[in-house]
Every structure is written in structure tokens, then in C-alpha cells.
PDB file of N, CA and C in Angstrom:
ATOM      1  N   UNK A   1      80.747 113.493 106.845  1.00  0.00           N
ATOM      2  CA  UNK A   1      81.679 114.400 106.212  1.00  0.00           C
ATOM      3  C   UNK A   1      80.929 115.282 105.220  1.00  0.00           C
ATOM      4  N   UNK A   2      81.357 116.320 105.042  1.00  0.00           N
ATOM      5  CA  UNK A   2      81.019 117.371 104.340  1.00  0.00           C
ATOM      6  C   UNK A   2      82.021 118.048 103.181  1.00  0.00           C
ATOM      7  N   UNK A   3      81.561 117.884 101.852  1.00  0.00           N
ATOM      8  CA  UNK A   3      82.248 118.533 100.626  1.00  0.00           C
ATOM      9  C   UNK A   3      82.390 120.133 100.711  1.00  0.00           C
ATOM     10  N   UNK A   4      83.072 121.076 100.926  1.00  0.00           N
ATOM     11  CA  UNK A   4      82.860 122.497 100.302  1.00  0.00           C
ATOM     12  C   UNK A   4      83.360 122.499  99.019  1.00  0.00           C
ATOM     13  N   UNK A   5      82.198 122.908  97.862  1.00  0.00           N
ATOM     14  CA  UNK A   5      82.980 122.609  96.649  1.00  0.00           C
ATOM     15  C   UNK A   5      82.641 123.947  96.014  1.00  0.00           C
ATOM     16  N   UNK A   6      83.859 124.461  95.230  1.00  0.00           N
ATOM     17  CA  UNK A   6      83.954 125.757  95.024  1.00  0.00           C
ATOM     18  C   UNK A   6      84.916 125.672  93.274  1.00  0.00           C
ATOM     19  N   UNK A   7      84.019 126.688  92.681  1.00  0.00           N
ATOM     20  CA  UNK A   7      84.427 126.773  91.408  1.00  0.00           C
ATOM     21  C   UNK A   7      85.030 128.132  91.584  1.00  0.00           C
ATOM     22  N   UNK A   8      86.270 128.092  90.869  1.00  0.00           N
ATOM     23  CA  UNK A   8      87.353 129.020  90.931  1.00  0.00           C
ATOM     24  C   UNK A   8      87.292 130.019  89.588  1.00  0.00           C
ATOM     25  N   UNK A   9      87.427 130.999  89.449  1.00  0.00           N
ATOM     26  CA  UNK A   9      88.110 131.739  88.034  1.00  0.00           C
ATOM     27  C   UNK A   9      88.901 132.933  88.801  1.00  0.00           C
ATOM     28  N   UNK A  10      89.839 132.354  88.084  1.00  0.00           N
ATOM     29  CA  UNK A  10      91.151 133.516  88.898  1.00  0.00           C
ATOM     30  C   UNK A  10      91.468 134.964  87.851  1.00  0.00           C
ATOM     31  N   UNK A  11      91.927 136.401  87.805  1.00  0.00           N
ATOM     32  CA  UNK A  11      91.820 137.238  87.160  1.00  0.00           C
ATOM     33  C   UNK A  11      92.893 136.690  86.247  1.00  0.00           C
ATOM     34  N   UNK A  12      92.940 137.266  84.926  1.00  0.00           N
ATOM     35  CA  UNK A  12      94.312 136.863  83.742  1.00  0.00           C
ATOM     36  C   UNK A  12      95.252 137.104  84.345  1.00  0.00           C
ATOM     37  N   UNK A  13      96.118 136.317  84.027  1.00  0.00           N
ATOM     38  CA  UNK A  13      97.269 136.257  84.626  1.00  0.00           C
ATOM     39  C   UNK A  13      98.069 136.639  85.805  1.00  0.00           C
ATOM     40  N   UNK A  14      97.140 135.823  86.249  1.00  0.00           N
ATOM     41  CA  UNK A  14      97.855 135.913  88.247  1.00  0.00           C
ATOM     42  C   UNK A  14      97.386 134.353  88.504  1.00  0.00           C
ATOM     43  N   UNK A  15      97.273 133.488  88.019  1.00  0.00           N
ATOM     44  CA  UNK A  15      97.156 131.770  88.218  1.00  0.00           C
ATOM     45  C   UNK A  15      98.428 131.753  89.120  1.00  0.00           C
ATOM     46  N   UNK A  16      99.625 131.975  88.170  1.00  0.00           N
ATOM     47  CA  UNK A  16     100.855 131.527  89.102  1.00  0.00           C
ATOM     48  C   UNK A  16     100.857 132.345  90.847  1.00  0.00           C
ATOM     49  N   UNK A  17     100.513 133.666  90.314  1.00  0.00           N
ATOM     50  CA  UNK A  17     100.605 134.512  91.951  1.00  0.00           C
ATOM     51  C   UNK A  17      99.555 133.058  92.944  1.00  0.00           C
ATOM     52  N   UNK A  18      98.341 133.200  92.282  1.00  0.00           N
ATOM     53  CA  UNK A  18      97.522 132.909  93.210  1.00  0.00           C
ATOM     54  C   UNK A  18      97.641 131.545  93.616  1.00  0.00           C
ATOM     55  N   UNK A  19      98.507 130.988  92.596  1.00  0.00           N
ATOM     56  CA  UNK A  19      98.976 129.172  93.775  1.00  0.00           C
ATOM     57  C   UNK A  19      99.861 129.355  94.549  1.00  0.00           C
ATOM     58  N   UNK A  20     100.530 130.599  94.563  1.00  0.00           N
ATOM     59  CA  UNK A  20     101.737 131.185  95.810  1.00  0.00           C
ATOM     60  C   UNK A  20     100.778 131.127  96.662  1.00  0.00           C
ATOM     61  N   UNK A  21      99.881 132.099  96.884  1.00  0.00           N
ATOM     62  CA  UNK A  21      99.313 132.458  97.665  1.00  0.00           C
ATOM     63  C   UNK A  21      98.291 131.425  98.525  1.00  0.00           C
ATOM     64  N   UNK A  22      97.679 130.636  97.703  1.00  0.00           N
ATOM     65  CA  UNK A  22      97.452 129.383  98.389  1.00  0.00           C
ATOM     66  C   UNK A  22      98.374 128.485  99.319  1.00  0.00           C
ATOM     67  N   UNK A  23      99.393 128.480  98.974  1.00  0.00           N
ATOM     68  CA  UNK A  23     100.420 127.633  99.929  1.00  0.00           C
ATOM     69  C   UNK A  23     100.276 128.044 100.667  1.00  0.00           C
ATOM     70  N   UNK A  24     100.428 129.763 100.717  1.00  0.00           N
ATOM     71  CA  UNK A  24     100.852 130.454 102.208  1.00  0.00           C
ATOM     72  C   UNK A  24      99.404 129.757 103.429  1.00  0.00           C
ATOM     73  N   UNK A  25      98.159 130.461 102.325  1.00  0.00           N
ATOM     74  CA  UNK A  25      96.444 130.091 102.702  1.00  0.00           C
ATOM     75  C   UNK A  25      96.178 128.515 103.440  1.00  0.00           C
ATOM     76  N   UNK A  26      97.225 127.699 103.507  1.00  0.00           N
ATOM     77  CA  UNK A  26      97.002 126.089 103.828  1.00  0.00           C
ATOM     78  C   UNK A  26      97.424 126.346 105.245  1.00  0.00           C
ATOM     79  N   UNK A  27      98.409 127.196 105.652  1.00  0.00           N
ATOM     80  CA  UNK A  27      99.109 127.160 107.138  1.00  0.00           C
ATOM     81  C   UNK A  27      97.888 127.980 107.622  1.00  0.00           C
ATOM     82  N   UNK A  28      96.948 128.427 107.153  1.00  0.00           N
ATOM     83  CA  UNK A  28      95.660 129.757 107.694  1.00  0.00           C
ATOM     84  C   UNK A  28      94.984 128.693 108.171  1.00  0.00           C
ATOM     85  N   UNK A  29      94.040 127.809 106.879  1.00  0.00           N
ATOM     86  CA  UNK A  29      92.871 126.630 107.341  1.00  0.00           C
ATOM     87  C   UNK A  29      93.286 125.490 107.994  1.00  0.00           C
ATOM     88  N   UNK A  30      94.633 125.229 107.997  1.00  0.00           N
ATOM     89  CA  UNK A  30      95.010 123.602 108.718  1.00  0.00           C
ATOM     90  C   UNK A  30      94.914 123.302 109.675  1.00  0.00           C
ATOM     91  N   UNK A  31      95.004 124.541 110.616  1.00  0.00           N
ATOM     92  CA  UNK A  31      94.725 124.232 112.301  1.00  0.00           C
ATOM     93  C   UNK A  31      93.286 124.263 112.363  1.00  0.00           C
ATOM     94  N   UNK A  32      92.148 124.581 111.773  1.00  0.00           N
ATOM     95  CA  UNK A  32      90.882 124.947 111.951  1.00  0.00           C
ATOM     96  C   UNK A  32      90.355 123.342 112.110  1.00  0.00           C
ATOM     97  N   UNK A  33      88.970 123.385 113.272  1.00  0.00           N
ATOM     98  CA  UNK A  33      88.546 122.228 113.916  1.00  0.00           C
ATOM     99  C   UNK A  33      87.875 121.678 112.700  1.00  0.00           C
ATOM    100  N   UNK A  34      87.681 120.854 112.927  1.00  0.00           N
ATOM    101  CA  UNK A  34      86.743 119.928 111.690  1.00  0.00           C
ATOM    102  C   UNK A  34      87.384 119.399 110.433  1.00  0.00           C
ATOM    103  N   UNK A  35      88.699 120.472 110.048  1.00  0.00           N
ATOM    104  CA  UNK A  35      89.137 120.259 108.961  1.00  0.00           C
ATOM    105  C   UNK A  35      89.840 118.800 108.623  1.00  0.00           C
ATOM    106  N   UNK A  36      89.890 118.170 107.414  1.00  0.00           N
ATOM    107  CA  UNK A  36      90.112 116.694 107.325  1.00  0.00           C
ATOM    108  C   UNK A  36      90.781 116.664 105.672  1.00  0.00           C
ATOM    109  N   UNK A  37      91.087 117.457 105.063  1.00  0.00           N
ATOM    110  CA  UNK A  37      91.692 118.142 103.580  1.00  0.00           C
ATOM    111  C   UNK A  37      91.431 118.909 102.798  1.00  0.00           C
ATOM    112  N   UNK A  38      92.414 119.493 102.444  1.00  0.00           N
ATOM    113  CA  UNK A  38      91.981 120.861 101.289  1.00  0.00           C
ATOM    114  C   UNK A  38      92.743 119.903  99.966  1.00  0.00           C
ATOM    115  N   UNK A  39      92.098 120.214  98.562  1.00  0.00           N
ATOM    116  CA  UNK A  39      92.538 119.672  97.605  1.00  0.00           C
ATOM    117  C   UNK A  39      92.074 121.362  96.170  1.00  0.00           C
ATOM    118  N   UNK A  40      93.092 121.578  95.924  1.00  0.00           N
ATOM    119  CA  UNK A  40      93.035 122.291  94.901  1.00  0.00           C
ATOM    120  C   UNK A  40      93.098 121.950  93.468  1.00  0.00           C
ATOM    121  N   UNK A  41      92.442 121.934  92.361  1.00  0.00           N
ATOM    122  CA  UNK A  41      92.539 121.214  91.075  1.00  0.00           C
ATOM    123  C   UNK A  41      92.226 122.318  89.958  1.00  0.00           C
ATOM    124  N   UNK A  42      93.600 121.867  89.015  1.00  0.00           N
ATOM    125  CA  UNK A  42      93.378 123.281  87.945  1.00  0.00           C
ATOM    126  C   UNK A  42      92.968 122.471  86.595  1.00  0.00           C
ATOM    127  N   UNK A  43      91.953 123.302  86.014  1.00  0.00           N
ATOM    128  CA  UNK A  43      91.705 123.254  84.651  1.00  0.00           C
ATOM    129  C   UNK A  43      92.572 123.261  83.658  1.00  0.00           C
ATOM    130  N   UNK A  44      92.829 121.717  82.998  1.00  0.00           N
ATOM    131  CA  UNK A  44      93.588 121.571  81.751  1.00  0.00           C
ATOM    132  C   UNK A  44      93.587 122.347  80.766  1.00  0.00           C
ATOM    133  N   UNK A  45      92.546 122.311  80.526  1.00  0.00           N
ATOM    134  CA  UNK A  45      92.640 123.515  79.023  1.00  0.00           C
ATOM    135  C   UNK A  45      92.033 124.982  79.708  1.00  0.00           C
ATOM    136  N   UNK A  46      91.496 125.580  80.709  1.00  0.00           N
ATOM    137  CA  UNK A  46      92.175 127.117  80.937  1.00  0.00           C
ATOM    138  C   UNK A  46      92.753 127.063  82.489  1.00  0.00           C
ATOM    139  N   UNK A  47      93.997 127.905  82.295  1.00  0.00           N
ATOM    140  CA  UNK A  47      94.684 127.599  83.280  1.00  0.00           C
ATOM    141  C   UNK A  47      94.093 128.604  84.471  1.00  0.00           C
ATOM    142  N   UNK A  48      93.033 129.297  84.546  1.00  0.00           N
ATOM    143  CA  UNK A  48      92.391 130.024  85.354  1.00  0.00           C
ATOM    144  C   UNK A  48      91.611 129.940  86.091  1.00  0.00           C
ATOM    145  N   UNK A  49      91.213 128.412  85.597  1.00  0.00           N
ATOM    146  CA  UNK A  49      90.017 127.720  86.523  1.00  0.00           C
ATOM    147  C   UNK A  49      90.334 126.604  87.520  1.00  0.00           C
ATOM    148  N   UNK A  50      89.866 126.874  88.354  1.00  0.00           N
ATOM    149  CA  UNK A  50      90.325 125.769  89.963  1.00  0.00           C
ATOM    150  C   UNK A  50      88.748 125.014  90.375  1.00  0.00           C
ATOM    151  N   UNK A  51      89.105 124.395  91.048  1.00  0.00           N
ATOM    152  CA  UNK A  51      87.702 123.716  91.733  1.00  0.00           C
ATOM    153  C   UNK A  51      88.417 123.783  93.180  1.00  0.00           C
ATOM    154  N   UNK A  52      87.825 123.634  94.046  1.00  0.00           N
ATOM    155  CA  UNK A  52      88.365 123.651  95.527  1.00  0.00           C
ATOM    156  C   UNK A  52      87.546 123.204  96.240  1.00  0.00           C
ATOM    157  N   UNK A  53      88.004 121.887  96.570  1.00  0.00           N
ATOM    158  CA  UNK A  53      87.476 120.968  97.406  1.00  0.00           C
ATOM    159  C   UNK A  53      88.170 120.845  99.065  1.00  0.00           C
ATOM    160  N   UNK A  54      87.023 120.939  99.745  1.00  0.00           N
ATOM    161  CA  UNK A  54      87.306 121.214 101.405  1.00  0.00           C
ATOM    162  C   UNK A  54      86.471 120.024 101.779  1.00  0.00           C
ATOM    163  N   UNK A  55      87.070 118.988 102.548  1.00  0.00           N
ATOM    164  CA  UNK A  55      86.352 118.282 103.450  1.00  0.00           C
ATOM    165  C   UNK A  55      86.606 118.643 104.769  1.00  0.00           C
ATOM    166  N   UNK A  56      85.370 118.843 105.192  1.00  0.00           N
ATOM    167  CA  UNK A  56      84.648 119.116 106.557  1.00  0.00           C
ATOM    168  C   UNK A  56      84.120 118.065 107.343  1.00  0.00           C
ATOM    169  N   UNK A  57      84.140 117.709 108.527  1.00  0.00           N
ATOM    170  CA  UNK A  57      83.724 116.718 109.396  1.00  0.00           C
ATOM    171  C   UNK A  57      82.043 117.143 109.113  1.00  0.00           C
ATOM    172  N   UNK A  58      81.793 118.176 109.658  1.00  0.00           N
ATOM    173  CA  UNK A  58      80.552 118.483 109.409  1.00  0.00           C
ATOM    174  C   UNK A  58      79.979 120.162 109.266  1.00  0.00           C
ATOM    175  N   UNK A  59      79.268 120.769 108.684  1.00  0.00           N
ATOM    176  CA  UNK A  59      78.545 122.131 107.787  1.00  0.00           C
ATOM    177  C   UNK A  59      79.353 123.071 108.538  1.00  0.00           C
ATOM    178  N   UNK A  60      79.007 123.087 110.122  1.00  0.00           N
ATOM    179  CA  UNK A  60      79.205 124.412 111.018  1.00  0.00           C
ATOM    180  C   UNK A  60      80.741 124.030 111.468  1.00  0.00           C
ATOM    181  N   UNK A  61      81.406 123.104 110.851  1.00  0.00           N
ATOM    182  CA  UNK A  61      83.281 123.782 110.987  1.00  0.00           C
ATOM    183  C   UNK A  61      83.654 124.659 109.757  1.00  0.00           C
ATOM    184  N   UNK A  62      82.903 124.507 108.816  1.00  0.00           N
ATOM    185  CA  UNK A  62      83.202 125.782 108.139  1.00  0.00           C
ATOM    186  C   UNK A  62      82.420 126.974 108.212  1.00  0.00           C
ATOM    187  N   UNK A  63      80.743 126.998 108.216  1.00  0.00           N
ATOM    188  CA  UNK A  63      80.410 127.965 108.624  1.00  0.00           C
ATOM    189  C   UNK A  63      80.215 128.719 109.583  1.00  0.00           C
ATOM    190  N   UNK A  64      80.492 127.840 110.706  1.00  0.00           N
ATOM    191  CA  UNK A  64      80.007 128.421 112.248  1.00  0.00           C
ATOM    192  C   UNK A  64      81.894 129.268 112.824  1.00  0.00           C
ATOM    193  N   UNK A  65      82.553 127.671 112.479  1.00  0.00           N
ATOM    194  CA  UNK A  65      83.764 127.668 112.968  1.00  0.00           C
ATOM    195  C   UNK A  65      84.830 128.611 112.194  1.00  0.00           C
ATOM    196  N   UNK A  66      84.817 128.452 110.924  1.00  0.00           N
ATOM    197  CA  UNK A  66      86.198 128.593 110.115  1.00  0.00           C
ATOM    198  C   UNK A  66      85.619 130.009 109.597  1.00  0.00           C
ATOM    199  N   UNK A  67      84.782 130.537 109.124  1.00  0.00           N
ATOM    200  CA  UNK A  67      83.965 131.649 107.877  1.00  0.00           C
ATOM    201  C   UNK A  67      83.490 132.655 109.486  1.00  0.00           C
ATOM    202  N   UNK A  68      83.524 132.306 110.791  1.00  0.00           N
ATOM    203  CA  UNK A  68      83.515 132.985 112.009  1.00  0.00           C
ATOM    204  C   UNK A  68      84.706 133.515 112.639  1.00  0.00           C
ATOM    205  N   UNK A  69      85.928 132.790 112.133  1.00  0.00           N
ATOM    206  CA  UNK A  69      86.991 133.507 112.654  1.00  0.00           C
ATOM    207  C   UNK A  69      88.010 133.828 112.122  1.00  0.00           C
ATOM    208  N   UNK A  70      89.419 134.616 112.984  1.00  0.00           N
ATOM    209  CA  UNK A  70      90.072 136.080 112.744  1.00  0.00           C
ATOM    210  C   UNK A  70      90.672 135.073 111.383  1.00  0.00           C
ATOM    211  N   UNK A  71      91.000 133.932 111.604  1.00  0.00           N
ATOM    212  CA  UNK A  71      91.750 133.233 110.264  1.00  0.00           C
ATOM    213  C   UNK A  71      90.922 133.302 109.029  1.00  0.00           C
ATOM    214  N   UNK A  72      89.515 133.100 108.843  1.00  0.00           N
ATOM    215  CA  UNK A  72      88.921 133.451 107.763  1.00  0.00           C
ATOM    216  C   UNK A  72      89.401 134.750 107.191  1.00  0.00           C
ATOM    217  N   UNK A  73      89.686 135.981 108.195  1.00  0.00           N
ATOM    218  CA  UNK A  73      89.782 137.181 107.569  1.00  0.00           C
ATOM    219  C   UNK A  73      91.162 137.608 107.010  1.00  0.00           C
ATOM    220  N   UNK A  74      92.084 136.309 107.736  1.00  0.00           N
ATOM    221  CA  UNK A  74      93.330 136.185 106.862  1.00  0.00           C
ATOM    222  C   UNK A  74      93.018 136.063 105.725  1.00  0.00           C
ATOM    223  N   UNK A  75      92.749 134.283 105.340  1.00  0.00           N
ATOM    224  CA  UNK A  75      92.595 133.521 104.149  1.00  0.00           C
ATOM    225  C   UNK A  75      91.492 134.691 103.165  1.00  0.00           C
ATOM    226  N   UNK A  76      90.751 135.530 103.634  1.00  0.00           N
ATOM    227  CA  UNK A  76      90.080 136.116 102.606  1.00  0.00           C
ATOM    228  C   UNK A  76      91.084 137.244 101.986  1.00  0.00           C
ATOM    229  N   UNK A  77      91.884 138.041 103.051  1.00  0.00           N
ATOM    230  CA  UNK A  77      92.642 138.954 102.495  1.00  0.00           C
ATOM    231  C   UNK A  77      93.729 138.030 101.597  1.00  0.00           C
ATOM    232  N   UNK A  78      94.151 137.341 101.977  1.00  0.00           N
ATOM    233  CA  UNK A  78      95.134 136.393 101.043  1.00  0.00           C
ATOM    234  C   UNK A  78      95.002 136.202  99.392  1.00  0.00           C
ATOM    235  N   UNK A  79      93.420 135.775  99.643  1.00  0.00           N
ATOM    236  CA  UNK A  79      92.638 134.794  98.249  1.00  0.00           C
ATOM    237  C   UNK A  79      91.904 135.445  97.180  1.00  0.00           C
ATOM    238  N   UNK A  80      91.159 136.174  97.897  1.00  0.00           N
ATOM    239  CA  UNK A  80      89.521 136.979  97.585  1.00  0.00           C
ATOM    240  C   UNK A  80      89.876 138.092  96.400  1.00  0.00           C
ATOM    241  N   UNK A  81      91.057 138.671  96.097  1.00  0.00           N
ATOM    242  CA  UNK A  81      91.393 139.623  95.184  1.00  0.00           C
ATOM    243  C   UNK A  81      91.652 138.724  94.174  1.00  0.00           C
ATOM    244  N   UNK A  82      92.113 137.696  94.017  1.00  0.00           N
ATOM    245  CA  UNK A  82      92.102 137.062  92.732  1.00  0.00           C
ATOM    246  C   UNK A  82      91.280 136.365  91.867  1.00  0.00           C
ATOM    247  N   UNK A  83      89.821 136.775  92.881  1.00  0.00           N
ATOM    248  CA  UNK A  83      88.594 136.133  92.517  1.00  0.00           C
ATOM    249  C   UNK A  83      87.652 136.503  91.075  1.00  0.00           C
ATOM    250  N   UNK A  84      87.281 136.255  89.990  1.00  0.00           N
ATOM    251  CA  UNK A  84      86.612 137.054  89.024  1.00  0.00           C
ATOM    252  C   UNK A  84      85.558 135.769  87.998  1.00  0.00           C
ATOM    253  N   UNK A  85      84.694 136.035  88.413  1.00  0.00           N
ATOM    254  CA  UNK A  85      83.734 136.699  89.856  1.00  0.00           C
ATOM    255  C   UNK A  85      83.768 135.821  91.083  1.00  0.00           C
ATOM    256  N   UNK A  86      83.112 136.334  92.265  1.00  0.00           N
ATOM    257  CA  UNK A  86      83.699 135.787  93.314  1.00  0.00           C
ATOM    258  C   UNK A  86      82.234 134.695  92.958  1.00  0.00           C
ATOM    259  N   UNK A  87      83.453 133.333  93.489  1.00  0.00           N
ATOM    260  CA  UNK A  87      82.321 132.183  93.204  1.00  0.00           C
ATOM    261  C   UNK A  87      81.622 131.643  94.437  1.00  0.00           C
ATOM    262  N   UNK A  88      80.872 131.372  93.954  1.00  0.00           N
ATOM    263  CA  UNK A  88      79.897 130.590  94.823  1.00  0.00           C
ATOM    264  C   UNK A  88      80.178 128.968  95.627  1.00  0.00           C
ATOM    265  N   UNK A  89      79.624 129.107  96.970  1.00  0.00           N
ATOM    266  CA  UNK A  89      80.126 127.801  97.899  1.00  0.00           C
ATOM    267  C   UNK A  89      79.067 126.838  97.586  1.00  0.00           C
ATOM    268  N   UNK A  90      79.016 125.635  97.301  1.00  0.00           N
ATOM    269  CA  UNK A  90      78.186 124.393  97.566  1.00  0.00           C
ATOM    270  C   UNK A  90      78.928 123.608  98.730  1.00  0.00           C
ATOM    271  N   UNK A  91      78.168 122.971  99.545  1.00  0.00           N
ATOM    272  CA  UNK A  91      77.949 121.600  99.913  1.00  0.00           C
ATOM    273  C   UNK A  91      77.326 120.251  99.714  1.00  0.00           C
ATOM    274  N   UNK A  92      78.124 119.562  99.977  1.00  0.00           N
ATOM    275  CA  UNK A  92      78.022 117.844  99.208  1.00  0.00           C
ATOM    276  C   UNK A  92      78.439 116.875 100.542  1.00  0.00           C
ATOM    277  N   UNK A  93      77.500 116.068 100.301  1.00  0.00           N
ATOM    278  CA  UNK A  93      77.797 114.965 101.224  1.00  0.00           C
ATOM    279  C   UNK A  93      77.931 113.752 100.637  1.00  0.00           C
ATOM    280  N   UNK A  94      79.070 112.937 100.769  1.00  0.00           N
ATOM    281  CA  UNK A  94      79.514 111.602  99.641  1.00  0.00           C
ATOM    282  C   UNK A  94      78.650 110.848  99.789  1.00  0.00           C
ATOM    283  N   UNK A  95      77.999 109.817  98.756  1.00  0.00           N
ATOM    284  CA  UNK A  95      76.554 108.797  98.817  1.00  0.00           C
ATOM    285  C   UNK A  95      77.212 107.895  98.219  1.00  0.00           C
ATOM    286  N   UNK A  96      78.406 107.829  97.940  1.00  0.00           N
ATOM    287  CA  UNK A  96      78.817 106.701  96.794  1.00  0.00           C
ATOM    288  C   UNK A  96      80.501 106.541  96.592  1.00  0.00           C
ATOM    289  N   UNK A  97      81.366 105.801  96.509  1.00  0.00           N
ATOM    290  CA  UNK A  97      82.522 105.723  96.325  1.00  0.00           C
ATOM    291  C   UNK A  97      82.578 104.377  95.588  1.00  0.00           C
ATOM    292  N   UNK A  98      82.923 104.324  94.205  1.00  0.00           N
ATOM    293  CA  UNK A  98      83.330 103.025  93.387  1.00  0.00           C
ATOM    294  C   UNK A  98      84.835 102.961  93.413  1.00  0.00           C
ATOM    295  N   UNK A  99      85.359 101.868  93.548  1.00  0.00           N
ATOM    296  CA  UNK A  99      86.731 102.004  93.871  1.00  0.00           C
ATOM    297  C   UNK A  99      87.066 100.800  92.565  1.00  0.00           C
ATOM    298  N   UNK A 100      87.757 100.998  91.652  1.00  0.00           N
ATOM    299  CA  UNK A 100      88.268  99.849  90.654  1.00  0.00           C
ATOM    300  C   UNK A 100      89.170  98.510  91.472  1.00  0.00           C
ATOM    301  N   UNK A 101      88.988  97.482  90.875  1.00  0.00           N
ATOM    302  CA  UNK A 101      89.253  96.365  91.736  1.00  0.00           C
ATOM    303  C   UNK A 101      90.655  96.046  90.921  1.00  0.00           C
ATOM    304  N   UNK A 102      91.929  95.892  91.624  1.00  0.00           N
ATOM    305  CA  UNK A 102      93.359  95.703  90.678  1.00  0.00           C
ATOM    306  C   UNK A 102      93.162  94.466  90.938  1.00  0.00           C
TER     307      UNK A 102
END
């Protein structure tokens, strides 16, 4: 499995537009091959900042597969204007999971 992990800063005040717009953006990536969850997470103290976590089966369902087709060019027209500055993609592959014992 594969992390896409993405640091968010959304323009002032369009946070609320742009979690609209994500909902719509989930029916874009959900059918795409490889995909296995999208998880969106907002910053407590500024409400402008997201992290966006994509698990991928493996690298080329998002770059070969998903960032190659007509649905990418949805999800970009959707997303990409609320970007400031447009952030940068990492990949991560999990090495470790501690799970607390109840």
C-alpha cells in the first residue's frame, strides 16, 4: 500500500466552499483502480489547513492510473482553485502500526 500525503492551505475564506466541493470530488476518485480510502483532516487551530491522505494499492494507481485520466481533470477543475500555494504530493509506505491494547 501506498500513502499520498498532501499538505493543504486553502485561500481565506473558502474552507467551507472547499469541503463542499470535496464531497462532490469523492464520487470523481472512488471508482478509480487501486483506490482503498481518501481521508481528509483539518487543522485545529487554522481552519485552512488540511492534510490529505490517499491510500493507494500501489504508486502507478495514482500516477499512471488516476493523475492520467479524464477524472483527474475533473477533480483538478473541482479542487485546484482553492489551492494557495498549490502543495506538494509525497509518498509513504506504512513500516509500523502500534495499536494500544484495551
Amino acid at each position: 500500500m501506498i500513502i499520498e500525503h498532501v499538505h493543504l492551505t486553502i485561500k481565506p475564506e473558502q474552507s467551507q466552499a472547499f469541503e463542499l466541493a470535496f464531497k462532490q470530488a469523492q464520487q470523481i476518485i472512488y471508482p478509480m483502480q487501486g483506490l482503498n480510502a481518501v481521508q481528509l483532516i483539518k487543522n485545529i487551530d487554522n481552519p485552512h489547513r488540511y492534510i490529505l491522505l490517499v491510500f493507494w494499492d500501489k504508486l502507478e494507481d495514482h500516477t499512471e492510473g488516476f493523475r492520467k485520466s479524464e477524472a483527474y481533470l475533473d477533480w483538478k477543475a473541482l479542487l485546484h482553485h482553492f489551492y494557495d500555494p498549490m502543495p506538494t504530493v509525497e509518498y509513504y509506505e506504512p513500516c509500523m502500526l502500534l495499536k494500544k491494547k484495551e
